[in-house]
PDB file of N, CA and C in Angstrom:
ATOM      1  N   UNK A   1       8.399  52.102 -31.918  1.00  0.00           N
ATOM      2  CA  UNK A   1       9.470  51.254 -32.466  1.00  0.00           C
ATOM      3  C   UNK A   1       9.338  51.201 -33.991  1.00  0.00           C
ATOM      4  N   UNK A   2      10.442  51.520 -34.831  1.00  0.00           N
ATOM      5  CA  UNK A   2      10.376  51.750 -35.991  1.00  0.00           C
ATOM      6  C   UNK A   2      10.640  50.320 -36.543  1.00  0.00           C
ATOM      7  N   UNK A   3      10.650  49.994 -38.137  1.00  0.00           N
ATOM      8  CA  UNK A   3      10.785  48.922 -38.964  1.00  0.00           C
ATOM      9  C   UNK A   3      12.043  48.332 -38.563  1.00  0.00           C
ATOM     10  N   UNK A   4      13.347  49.356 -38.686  1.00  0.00           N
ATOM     11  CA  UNK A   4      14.516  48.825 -38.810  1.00  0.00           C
ATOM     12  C   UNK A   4      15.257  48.417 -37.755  1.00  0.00           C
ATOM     13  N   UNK A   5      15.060  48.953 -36.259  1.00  0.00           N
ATOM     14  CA  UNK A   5      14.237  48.252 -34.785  1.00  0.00           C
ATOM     15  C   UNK A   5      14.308  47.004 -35.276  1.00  0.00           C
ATOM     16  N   UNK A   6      12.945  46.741 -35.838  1.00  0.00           N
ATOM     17  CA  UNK A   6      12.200  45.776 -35.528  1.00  0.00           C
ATOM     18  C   UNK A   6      13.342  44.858 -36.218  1.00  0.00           C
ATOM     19  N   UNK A   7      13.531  44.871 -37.281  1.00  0.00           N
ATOM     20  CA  UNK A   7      14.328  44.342 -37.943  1.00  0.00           C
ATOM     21  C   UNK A   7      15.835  43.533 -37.336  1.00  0.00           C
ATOM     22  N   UNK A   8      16.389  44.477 -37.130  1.00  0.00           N
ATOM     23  CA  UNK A   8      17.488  44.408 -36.288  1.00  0.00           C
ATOM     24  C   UNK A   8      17.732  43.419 -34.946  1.00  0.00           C
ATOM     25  N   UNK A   9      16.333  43.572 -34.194  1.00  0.00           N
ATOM     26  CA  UNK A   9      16.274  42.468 -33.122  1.00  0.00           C
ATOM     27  C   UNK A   9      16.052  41.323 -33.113  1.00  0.00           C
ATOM     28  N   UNK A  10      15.011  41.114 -35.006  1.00  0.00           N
ATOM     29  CA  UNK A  10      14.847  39.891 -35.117  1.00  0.00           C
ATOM     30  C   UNK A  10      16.017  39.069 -35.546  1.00  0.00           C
ATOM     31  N   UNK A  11      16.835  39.904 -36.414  1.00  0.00           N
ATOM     32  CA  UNK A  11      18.310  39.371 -36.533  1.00  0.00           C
ATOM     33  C   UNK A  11      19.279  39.137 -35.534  1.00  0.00           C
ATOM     34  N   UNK A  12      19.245  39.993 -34.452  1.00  0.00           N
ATOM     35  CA  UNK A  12      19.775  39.450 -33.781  1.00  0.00           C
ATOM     36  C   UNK A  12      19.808  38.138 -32.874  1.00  0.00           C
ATOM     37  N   UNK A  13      18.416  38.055 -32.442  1.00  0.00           N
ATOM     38  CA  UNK A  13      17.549  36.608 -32.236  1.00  0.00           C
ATOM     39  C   UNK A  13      18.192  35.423 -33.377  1.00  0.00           C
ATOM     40  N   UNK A  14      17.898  35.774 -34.512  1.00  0.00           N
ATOM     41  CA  UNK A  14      18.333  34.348 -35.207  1.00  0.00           C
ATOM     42  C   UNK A  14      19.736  34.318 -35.286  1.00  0.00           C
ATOM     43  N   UNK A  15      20.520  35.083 -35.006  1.00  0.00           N
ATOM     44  CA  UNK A  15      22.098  35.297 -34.897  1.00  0.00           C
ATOM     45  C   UNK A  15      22.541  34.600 -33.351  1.00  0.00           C
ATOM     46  N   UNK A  16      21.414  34.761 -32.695  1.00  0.00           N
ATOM     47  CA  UNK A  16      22.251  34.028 -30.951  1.00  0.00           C
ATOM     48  C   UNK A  16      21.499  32.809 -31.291  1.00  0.00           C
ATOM     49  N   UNK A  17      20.309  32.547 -31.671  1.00  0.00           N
ATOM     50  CA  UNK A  17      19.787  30.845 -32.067  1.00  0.00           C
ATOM     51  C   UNK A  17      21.084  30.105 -33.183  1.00  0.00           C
ATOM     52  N   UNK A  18      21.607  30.773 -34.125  1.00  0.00           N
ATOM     53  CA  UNK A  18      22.322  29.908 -35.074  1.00  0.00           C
ATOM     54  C   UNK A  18      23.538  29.727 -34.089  1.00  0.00           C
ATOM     55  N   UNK A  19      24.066  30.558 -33.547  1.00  0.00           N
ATOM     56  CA  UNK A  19      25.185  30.482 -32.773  1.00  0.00           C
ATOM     57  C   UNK A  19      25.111  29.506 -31.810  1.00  0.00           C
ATOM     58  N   UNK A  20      24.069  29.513 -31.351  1.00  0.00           N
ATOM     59  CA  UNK A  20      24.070  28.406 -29.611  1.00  0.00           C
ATOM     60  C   UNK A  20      23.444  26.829 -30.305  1.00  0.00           C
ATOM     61  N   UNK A  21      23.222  26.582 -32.114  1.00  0.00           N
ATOM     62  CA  UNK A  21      22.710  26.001 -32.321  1.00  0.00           C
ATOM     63  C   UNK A  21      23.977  24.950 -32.924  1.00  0.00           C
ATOM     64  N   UNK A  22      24.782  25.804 -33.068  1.00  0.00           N
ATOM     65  CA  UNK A  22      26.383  25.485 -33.774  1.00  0.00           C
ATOM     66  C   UNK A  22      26.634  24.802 -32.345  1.00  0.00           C
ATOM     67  N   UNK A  23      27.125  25.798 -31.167  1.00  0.00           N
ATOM     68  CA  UNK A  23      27.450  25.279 -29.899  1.00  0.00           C
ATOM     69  C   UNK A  23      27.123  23.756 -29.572  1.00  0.00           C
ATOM     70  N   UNK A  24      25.656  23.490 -29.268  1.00  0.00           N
ATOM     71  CA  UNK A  24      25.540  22.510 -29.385  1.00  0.00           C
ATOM     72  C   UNK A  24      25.819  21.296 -30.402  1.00  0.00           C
ATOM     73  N   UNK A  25      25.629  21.899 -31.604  1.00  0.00           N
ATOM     74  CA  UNK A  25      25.939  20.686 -32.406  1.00  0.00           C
ATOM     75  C   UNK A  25      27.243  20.181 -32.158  1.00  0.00           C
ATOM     76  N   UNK A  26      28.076  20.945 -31.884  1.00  0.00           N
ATOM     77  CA  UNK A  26      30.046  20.709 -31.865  1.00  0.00           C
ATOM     78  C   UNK A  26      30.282  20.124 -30.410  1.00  0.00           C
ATOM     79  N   UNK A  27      29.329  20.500 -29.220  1.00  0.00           N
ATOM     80  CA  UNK A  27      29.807  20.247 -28.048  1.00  0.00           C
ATOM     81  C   UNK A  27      30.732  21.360 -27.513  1.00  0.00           C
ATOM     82  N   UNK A  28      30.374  22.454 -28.276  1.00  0.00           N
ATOM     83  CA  UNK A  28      31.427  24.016 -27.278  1.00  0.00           C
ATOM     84  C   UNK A  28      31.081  24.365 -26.261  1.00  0.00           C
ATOM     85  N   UNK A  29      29.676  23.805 -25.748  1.00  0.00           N
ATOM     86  CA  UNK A  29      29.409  24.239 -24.533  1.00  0.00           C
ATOM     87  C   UNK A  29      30.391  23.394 -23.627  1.00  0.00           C
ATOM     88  N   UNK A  30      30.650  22.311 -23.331  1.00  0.00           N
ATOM     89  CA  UNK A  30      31.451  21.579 -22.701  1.00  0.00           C
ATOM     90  C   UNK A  30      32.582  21.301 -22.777  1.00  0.00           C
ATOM     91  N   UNK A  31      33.091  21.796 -23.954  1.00  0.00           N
ATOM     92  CA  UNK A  31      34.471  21.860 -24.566  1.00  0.00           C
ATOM     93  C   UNK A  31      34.946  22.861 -24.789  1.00  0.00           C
ATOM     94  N   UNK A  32      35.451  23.474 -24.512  1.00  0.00           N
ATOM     95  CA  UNK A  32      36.046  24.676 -24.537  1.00  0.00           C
ATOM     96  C   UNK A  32      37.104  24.628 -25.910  1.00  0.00           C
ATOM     97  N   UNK A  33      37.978  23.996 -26.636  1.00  0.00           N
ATOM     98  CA  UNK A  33      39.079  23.630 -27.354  1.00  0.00           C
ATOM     99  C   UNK A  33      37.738  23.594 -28.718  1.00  0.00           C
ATOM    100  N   UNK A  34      36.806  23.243 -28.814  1.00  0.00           N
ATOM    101  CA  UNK A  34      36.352  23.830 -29.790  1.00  0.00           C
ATOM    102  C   UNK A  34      35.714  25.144 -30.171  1.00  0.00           C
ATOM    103  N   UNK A  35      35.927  26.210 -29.118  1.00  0.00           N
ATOM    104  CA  UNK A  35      35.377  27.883 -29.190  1.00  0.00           C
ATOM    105  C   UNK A  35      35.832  28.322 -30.579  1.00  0.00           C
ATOM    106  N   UNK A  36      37.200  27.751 -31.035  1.00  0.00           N
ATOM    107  CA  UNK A  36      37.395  28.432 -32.507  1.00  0.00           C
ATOM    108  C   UNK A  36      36.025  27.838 -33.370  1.00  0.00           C
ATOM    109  N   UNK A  37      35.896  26.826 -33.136  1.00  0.00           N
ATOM    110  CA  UNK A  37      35.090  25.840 -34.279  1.00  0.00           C
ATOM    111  C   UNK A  37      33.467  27.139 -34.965  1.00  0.00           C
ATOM    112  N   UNK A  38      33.470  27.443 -33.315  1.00  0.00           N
ATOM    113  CA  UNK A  38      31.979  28.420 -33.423  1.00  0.00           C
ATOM    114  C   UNK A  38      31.993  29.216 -34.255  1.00  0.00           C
ATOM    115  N   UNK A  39      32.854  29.823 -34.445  1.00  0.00           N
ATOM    116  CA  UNK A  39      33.529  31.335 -35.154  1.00  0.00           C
ATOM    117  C   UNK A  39      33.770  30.639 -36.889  1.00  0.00           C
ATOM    118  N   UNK A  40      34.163  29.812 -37.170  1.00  0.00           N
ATOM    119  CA  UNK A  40      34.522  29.071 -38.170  1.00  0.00           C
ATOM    120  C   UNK A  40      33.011  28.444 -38.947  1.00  0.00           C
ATOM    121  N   UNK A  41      32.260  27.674 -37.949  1.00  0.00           N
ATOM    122  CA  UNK A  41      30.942  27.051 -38.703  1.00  0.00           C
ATOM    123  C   UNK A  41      29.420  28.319 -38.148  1.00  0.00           C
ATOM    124  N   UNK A  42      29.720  29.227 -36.943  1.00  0.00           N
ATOM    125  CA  UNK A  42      28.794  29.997 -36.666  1.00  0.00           C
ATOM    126  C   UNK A  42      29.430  31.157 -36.946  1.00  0.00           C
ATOM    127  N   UNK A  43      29.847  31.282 -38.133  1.00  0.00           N
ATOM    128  CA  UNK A  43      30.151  32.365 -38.906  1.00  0.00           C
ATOM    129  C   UNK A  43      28.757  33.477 -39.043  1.00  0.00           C
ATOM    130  N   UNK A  44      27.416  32.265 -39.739  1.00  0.00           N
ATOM    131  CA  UNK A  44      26.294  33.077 -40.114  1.00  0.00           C
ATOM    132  C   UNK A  44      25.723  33.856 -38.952  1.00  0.00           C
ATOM    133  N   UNK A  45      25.745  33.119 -37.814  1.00  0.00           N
ATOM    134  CA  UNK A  45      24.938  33.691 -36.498  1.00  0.00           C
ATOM    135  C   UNK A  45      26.031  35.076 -36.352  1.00  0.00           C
ATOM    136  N   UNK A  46      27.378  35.152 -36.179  1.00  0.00           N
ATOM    137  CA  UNK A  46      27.520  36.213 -35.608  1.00  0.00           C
ATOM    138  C   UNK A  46      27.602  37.326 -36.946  1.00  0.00           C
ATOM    139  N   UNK A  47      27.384  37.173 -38.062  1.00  0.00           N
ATOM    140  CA  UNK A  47      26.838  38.104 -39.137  1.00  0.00           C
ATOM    141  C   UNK A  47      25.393  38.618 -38.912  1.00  0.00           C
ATOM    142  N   UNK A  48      24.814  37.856 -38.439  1.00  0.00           N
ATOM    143  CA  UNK A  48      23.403  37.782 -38.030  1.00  0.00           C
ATOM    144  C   UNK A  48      23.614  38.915 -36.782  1.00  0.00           C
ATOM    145  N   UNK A  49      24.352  38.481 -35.978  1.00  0.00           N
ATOM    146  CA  UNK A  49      24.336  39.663 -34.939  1.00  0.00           C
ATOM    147  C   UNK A  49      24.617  40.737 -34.710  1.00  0.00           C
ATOM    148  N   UNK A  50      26.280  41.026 -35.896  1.00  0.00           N
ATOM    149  CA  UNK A  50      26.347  42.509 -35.926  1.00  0.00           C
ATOM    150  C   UNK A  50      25.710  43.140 -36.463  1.00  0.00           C
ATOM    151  N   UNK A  51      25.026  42.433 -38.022  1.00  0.00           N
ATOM    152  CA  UNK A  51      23.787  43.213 -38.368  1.00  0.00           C
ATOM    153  C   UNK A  51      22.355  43.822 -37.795  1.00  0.00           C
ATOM    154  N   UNK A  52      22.211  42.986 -37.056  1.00  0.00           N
ATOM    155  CA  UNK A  52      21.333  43.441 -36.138  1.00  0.00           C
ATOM    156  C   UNK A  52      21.881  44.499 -34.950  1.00  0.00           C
ATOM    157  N   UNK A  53      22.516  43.996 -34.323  1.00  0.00           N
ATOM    158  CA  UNK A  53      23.450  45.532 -33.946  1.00  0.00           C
ATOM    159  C   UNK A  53      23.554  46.941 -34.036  1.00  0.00           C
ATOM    160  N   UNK A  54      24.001  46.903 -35.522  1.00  0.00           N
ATOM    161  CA  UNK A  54      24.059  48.062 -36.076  1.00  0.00           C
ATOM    162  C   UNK A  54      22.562  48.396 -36.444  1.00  0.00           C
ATOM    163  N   UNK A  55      21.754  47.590 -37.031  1.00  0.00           N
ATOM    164  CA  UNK A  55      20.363  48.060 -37.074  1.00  0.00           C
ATOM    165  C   UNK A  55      19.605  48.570 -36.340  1.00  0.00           C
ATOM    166  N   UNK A  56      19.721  48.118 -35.042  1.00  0.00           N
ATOM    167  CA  UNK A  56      18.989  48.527 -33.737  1.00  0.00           C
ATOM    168  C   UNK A  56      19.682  49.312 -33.072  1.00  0.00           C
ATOM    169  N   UNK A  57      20.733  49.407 -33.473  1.00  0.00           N
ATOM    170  CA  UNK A  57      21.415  51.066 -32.357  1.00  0.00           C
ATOM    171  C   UNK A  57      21.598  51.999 -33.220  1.00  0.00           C
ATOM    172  N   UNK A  58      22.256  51.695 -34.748  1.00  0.00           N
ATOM    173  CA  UNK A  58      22.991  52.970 -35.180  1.00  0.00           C
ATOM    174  C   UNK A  58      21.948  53.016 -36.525  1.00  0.00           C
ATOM    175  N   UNK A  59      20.805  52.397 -36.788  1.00  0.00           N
ATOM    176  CA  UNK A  59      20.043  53.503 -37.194  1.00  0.00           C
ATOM    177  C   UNK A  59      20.062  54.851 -36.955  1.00  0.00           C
ATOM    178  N   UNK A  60      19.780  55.494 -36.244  1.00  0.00           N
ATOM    179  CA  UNK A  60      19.269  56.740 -35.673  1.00  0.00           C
ATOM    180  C   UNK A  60      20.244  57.588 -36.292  1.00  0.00           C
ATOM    181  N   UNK A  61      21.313  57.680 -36.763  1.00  0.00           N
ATOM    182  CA  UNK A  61      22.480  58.416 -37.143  1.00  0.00           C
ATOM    183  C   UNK A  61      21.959  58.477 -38.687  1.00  0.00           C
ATOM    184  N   UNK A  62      21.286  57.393 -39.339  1.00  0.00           N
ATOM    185  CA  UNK A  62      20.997  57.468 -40.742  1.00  0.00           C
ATOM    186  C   UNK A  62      20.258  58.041 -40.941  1.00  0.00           C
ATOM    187  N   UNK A  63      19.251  58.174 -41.696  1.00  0.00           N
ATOM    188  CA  UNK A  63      18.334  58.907 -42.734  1.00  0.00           C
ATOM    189  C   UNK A  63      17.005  58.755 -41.558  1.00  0.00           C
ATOM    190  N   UNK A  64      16.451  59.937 -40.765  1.00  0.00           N
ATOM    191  CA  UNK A  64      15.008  59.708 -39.774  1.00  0.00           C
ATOM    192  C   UNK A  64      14.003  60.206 -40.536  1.00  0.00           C
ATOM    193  N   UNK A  65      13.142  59.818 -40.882  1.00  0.00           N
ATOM    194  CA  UNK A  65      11.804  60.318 -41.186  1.00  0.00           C
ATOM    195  C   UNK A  65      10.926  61.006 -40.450  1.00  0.00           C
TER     196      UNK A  65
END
């Protein structure tokens, strides 16, 4: 497992923690009518996640050592 792997998963980890951390704070788990809210204040988590995303899959297309 390379750096950017590693990298990538840890972002993604803090990208589903900020997200489910928003959830709770707003009450989206039980409320459905606030799902926009997530997207709006858990903006950072799902930045957090596509970056990690792309880190952990589409490395391999970039520059291999």
């Amino acid at each position: 497992m390379n750096r950017w792997k590693m990298i990538g998963i840890i972002s993604i980890i803090i990208g589903a923690l900020l997200i489910a951390q928003k959830m709770v704070f707003y009450g989206a788990v039980y409320t459905p009518r606030y799902f926009f809210d997530i997207f709006d204040h858990g903006l950072y988590g799902i930045v957090f996640l596509v970056v990690g995303l792309i880190l952990s899959i589409g490395i391999r297309r970039g520059p291999s050592r």
